[in-house]
C-alpha atoms as a PDB file:
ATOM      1  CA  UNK A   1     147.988  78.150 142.109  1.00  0.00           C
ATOM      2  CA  UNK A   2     150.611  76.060 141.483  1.00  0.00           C
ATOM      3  CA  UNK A   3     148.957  72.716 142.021  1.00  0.00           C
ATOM      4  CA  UNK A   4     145.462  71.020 140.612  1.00  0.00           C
ATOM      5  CA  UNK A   5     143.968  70.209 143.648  1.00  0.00           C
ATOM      6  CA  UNK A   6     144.417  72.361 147.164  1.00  0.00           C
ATOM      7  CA  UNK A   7     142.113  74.295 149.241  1.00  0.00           C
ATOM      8  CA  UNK A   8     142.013  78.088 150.041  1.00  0.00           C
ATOM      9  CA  UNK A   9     140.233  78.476 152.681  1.00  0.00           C
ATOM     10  CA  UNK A  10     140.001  82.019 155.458  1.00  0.00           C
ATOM     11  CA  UNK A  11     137.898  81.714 158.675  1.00  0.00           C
ATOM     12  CA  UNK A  12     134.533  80.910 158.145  1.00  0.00           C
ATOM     13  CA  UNK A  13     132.877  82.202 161.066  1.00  0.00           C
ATOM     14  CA  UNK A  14     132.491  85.543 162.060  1.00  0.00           C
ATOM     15  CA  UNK A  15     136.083  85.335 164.524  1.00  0.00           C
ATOM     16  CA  UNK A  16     137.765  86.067 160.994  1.00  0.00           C
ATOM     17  CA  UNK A  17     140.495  88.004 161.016  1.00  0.00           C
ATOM     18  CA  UNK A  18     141.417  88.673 157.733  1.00  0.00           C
ATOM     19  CA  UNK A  19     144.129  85.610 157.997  1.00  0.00           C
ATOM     20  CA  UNK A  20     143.917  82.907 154.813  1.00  0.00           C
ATOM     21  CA  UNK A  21     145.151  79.293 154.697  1.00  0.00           C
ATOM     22  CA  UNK A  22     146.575  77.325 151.862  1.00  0.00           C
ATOM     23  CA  UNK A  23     146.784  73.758 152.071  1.00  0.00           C
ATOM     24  CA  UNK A  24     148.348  72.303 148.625  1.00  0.00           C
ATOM     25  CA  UNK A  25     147.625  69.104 147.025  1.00  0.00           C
ATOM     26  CA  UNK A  26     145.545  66.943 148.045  1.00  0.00           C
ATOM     27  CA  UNK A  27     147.944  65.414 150.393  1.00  0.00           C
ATOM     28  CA  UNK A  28     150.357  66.760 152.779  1.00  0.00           C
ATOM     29  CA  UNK A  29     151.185  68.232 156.125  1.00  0.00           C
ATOM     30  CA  UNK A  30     151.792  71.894 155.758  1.00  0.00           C
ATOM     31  CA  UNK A  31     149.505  74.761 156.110  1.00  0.00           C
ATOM     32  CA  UNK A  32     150.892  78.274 154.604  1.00  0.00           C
ATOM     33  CA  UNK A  33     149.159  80.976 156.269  1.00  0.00           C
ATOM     34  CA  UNK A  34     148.743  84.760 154.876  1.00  0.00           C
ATOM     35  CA  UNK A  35     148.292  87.541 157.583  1.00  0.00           C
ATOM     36  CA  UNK A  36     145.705  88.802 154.059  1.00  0.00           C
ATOM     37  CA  UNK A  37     145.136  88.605 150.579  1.00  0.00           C
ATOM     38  CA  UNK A  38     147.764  90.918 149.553  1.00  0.00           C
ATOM     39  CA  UNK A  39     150.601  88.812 150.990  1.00  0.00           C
ATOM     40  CA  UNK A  40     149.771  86.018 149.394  1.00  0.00           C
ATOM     41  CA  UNK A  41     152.946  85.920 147.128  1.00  0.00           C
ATOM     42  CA  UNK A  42     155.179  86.663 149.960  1.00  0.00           C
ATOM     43  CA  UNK A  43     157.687  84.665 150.679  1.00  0.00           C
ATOM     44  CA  UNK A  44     158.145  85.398 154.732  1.00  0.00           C
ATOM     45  CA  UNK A  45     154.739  84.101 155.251  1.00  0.00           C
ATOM     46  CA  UNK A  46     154.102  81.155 158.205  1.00  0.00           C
ATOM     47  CA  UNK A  47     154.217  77.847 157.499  1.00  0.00           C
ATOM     48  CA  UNK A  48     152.710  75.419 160.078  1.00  0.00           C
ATOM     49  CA  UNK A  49     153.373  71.720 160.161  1.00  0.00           C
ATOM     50  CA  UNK A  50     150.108  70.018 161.052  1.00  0.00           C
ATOM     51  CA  UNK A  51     152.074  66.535 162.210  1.00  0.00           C
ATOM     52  CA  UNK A  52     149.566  64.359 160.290  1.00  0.00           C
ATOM     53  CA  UNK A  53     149.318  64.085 156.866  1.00  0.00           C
ATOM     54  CA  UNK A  54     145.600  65.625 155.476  1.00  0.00           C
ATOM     55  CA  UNK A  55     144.130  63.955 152.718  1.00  0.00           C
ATOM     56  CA  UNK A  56     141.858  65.806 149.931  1.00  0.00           C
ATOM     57  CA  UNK A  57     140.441  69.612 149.623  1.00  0.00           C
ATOM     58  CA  UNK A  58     137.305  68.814 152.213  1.00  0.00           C
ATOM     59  CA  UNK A  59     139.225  71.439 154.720  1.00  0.00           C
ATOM     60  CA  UNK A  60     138.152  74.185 156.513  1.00  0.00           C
ATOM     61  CA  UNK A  61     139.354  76.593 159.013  1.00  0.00           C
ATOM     62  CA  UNK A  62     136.314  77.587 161.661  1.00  0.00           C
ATOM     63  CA  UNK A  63     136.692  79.827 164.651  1.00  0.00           C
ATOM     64  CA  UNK A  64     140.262  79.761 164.432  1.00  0.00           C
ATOM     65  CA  UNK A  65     140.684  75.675 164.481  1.00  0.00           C
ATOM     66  CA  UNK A  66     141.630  74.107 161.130  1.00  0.00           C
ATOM     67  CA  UNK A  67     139.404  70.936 160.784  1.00  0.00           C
ATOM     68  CA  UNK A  68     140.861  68.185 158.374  1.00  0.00           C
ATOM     69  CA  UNK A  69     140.712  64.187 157.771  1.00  0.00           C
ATOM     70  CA  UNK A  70     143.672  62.459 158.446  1.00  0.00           C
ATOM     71  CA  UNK A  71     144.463  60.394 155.527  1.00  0.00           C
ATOM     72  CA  UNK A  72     144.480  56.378 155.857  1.00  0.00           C
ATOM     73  CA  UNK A  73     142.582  56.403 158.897  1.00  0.00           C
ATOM     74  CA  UNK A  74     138.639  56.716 159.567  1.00  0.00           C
ATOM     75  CA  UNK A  75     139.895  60.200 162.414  1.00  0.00           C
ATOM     76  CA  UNK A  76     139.069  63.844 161.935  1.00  0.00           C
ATOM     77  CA  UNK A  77     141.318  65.809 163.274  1.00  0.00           C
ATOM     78  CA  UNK A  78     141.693  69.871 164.130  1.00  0.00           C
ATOM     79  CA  UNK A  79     144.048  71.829 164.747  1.00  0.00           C
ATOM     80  CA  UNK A  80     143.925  75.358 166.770  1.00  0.00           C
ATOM     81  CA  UNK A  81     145.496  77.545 165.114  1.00  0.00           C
ATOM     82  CA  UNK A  82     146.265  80.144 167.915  1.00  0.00           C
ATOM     83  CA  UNK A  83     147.310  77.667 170.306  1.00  0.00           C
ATOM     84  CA  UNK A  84     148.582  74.986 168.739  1.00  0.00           C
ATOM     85  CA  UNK A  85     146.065  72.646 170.494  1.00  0.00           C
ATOM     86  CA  UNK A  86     144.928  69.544 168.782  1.00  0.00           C
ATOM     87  CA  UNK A  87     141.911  66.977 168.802  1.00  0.00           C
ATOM     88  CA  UNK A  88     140.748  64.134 167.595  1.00  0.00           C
ATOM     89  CA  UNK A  89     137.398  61.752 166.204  1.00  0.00           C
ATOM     90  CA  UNK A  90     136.755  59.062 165.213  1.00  0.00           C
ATOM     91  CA  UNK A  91     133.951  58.472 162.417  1.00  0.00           C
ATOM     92  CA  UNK A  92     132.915  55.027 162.376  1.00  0.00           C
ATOM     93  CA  UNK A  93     130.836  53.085 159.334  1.00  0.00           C
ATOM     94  CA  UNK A  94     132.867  55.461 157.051  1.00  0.00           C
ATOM     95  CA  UNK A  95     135.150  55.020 153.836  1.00  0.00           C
ATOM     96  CA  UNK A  96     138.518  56.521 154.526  1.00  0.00           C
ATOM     97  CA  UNK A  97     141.302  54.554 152.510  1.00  0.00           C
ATOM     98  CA  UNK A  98     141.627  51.973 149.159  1.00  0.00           C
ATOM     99  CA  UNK A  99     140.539  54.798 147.024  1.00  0.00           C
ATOM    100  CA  UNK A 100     136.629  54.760 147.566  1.00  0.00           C
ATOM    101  CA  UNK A 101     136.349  58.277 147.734  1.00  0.00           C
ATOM    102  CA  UNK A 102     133.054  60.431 149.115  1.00  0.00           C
ATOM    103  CA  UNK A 103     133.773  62.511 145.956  1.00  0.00           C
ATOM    104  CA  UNK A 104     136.427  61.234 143.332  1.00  0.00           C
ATOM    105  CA  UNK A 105     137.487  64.664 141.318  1.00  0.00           C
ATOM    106  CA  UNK A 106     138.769  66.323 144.480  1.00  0.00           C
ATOM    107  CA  UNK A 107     139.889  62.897 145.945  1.00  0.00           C
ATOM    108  CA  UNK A 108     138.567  63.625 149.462  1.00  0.00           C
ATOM    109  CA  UNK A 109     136.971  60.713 152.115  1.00  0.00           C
ATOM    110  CA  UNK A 110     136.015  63.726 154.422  1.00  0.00           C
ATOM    111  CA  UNK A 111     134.273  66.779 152.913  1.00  0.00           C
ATOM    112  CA  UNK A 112     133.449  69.559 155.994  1.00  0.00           C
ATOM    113  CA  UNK A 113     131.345  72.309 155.563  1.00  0.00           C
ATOM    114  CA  UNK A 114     130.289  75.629 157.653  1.00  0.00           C
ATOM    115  CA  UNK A 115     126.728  76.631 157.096  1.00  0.00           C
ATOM    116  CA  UNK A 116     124.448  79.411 158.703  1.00  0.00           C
ATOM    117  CA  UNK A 117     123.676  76.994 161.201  1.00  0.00           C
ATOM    118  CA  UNK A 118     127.519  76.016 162.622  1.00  0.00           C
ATOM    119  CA  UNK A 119     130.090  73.165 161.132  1.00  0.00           C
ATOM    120  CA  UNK A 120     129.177  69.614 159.469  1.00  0.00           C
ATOM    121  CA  UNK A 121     131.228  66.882 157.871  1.00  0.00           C
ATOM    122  CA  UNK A 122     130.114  65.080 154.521  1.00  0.00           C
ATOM    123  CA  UNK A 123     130.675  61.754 154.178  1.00  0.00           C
ATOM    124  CA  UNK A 124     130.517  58.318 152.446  1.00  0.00           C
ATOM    125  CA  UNK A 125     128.826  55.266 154.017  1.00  0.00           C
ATOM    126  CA  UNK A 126     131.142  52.187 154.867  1.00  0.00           C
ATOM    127  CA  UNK A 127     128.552  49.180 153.817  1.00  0.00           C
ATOM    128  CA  UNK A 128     126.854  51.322 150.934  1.00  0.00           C
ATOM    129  CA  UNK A 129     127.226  53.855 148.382  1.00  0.00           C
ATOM    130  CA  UNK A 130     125.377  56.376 150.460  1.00  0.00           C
ATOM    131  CA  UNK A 131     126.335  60.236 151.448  1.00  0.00           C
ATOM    132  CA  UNK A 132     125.855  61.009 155.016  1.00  0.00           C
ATOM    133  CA  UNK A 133     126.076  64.060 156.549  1.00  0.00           C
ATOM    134  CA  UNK A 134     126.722  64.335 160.663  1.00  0.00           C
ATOM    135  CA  UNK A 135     126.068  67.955 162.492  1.00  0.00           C
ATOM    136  CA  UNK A 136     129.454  68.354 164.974  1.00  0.00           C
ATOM    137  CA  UNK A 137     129.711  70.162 167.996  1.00  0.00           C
ATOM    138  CA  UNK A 138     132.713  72.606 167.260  1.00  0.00           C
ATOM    139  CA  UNK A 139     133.168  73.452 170.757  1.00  0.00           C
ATOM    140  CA  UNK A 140     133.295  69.584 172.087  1.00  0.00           C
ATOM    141  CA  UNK A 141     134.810  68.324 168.179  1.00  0.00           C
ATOM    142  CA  UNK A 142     131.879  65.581 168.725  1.00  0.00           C
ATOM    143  CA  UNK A 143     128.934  63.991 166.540  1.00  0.00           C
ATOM    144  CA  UNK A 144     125.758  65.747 167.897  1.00  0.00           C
ATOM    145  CA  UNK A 145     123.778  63.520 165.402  1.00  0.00           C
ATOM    146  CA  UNK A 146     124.363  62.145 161.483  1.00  0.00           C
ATOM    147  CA  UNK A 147     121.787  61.918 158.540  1.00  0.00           C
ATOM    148  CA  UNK A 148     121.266  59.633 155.432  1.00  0.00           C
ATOM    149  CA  UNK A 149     120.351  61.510 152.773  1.00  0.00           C
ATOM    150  CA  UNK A 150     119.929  58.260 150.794  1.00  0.00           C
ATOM    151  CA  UNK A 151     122.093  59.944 147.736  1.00  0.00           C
ATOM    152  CA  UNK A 152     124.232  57.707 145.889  1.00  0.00           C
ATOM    153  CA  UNK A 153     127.841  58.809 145.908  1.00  0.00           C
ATOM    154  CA  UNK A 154     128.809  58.163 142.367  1.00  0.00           C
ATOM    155  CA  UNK A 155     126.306  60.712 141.232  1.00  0.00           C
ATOM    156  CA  UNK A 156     127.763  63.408 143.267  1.00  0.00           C
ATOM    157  CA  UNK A 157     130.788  65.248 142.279  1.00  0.00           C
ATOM    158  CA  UNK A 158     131.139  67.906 144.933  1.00  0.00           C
ATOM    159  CA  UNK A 159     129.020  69.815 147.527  1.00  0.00           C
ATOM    160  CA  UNK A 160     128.169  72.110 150.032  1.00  0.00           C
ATOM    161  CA  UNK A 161     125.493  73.668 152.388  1.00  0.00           C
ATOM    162  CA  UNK A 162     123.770  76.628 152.532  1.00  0.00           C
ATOM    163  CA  UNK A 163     120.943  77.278 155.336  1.00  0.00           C
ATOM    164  CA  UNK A 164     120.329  73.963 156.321  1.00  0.00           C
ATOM    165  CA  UNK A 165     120.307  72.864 152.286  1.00  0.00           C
ATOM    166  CA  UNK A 166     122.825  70.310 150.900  1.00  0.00           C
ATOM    167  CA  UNK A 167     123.762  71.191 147.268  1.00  0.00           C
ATOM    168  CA  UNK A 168     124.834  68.478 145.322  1.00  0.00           C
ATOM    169  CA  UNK A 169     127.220  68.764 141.950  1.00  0.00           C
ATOM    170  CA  UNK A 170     126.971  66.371 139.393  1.00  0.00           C
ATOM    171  CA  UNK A 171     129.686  63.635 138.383  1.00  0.00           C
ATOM    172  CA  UNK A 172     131.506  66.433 136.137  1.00  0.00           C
ATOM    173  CA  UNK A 173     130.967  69.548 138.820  1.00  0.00           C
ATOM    174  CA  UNK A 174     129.475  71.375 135.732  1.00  0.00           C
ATOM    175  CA  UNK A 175     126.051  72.007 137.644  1.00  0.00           C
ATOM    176  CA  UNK A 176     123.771  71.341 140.832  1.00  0.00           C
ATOM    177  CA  UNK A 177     121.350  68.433 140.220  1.00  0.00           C
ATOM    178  CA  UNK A 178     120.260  67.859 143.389  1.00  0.00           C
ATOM    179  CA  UNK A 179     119.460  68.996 146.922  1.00  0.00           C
ATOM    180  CA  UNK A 180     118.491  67.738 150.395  1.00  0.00           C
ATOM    181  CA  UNK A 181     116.794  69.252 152.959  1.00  0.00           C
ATOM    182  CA  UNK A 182     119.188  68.205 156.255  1.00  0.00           C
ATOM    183  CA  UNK A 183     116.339  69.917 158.913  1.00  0.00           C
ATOM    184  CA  UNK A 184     113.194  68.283 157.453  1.00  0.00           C
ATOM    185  CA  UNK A 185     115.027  64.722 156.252  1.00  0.00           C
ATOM    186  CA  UNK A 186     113.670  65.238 152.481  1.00  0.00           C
ATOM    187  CA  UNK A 187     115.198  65.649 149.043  1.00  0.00           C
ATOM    188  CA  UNK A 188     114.609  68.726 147.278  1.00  0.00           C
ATOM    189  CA  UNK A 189     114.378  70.035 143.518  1.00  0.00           C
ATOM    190  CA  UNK A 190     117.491  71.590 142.510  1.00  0.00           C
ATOM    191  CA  UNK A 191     119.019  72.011 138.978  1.00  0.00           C
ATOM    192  CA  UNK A 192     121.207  75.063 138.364  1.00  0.00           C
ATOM    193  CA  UNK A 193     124.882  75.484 136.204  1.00  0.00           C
ATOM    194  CA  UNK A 194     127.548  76.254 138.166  1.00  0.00           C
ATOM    195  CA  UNK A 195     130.846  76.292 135.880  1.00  0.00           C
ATOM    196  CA  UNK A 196     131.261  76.458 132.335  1.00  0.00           C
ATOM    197  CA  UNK A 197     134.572  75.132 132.093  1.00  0.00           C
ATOM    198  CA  UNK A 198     135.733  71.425 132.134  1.00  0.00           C
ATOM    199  CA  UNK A 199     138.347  70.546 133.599  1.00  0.00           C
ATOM    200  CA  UNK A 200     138.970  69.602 137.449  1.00  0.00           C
ATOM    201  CA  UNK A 201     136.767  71.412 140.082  1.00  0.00           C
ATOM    202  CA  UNK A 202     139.181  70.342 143.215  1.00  0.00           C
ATOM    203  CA  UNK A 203     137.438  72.484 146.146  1.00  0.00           C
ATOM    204  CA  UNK A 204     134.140  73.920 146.740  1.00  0.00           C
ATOM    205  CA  UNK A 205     132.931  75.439 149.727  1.00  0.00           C
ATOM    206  CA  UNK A 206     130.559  77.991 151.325  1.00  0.00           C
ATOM    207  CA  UNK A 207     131.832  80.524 153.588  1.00  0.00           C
ATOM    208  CA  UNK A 208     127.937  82.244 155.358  1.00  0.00           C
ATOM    209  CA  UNK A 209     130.310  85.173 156.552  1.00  0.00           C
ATOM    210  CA  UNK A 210     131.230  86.304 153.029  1.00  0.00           C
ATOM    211  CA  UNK A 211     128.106  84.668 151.429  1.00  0.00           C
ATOM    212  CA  UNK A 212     130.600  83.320 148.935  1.00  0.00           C
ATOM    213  CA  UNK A 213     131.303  80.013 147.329  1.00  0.00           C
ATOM    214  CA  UNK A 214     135.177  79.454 146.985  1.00  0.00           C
ATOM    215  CA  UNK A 215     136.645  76.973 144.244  1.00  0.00           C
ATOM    216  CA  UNK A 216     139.767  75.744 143.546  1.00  0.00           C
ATOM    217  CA  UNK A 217     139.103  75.140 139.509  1.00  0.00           C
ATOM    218  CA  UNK A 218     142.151  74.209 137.183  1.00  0.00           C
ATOM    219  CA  UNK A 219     144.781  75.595 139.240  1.00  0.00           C
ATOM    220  CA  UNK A 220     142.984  78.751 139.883  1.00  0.00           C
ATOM    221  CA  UNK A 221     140.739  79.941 142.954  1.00  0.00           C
ATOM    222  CA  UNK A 222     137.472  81.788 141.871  1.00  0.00           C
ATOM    223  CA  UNK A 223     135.147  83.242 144.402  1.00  0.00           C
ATOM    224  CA  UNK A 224     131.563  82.832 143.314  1.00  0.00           C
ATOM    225  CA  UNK A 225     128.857  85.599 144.925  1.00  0.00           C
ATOM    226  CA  UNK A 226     125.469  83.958 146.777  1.00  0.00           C
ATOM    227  CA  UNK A 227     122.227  85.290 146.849  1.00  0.00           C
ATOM    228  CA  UNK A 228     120.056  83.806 148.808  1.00  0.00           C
ATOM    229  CA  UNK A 229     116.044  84.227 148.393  1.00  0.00           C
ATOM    230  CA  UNK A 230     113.642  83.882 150.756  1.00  0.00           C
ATOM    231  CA  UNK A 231     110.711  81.513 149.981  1.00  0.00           C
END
């Protein structure tokens, strides 16, 4: 990739086509799109202008709609990207601007997430240092209900979820340090490398279609294989 931070990002629900998205930077308005993987360094490929500016590498595209948080206000926004239609919400008690980032090394506010169990959005507190985490409705683009995990955010450098489990990185993204269980409310023991390399870890998420973990890491996107045991 050409840029440090971005997100790469194809559908994550079981609607995908074989389609991939490239947002780059962690700022802008345009989303490239690649009909697959092999025209990736074509130069005829689609761009689409999204109207408002996104802000970080928290994206994902999910049944065909590209979710995103528009940057300097406290709105999610997504975008359909068949039809062109677009929608909006409103998270309130939520830091969105003035730099107090939900997780500083990708510079993201807004950090969604697809799961075996359907689409969330990760997110910091407004009157603490708390990550919450709210379920949405992807069919409505509403709050069906939100959860403190009661994790500070300046121990947390990334994360995703994986059946129901939140993963946490730590402050350097070199490993998972922590987990919490969003079904039963509680915290669980986690502690696992996930990189060896320094450097900046801009994007991380978990696509339950593939069963892979994509990341953006130093200007290069890695896919990372999941196996998932049953306990």
């Amino acid at each position: 990739m050409k840029s440090t931070f971005g997100a790469w990002m194809s559908d994550a629900s079981r609607q995908d086509d074989g389609r991939y998205w490239l947002a780059d930077h962690f700022s802008g308005r345009i989303l490239a799109e690649f009909q697959n993987i092999s025209t990736f360094q074509s130069t005829s490929n689609k761009t689409i202008d999204v109207r408002k500016f996104y802000q970080g590498c928290g994206h994902v595209v999910y049944k065909g709609v590209f979710y995103y948080h528009n940057g300097g206000t406290n709105k999610l926004k997504r975008l359909d990207l068949n039809t062109g239609k677009r929608d909006s919400l409103t998270m309130g008690n939520s830091r969105f601007n003035n730099l107090t980032y939900l997780f500083c090394n990708s510079k993201t506010y807004f950090k969604f997430a697809v799961d075996e169990n359907g689409l969330w959005v990760i997110f910091a507190s407004h009157t603490d240092d708390i990550v919450m985490v709210a379920k949405l409705n992807s069919d409505s683009f509403s709050v069906e209900y939100v959860i403190n995990t009661a994790y500070p955010m300046t121990k947390a450098g990334n994360a995703f979820i994986i059946c129901g489990v939140l993963y946490f990185t730590d402050d350097k993204d070199r490993r998972v340090t922590h987990a919490f269980d969003l079904k039963k409310k509680i915290p669980l023991d986690a502690s696992f490398d996930l990189r060896p390399d320094t450097g900046i870890l801009a994007m991380l998420s978990y696509y339950p279609n593939k069963r892979l973990l994509y990341m953006w890491e130093n200007s290069n996107v890695k896919t990372c294989r999941v196996k998932l045991r049953v306990t």
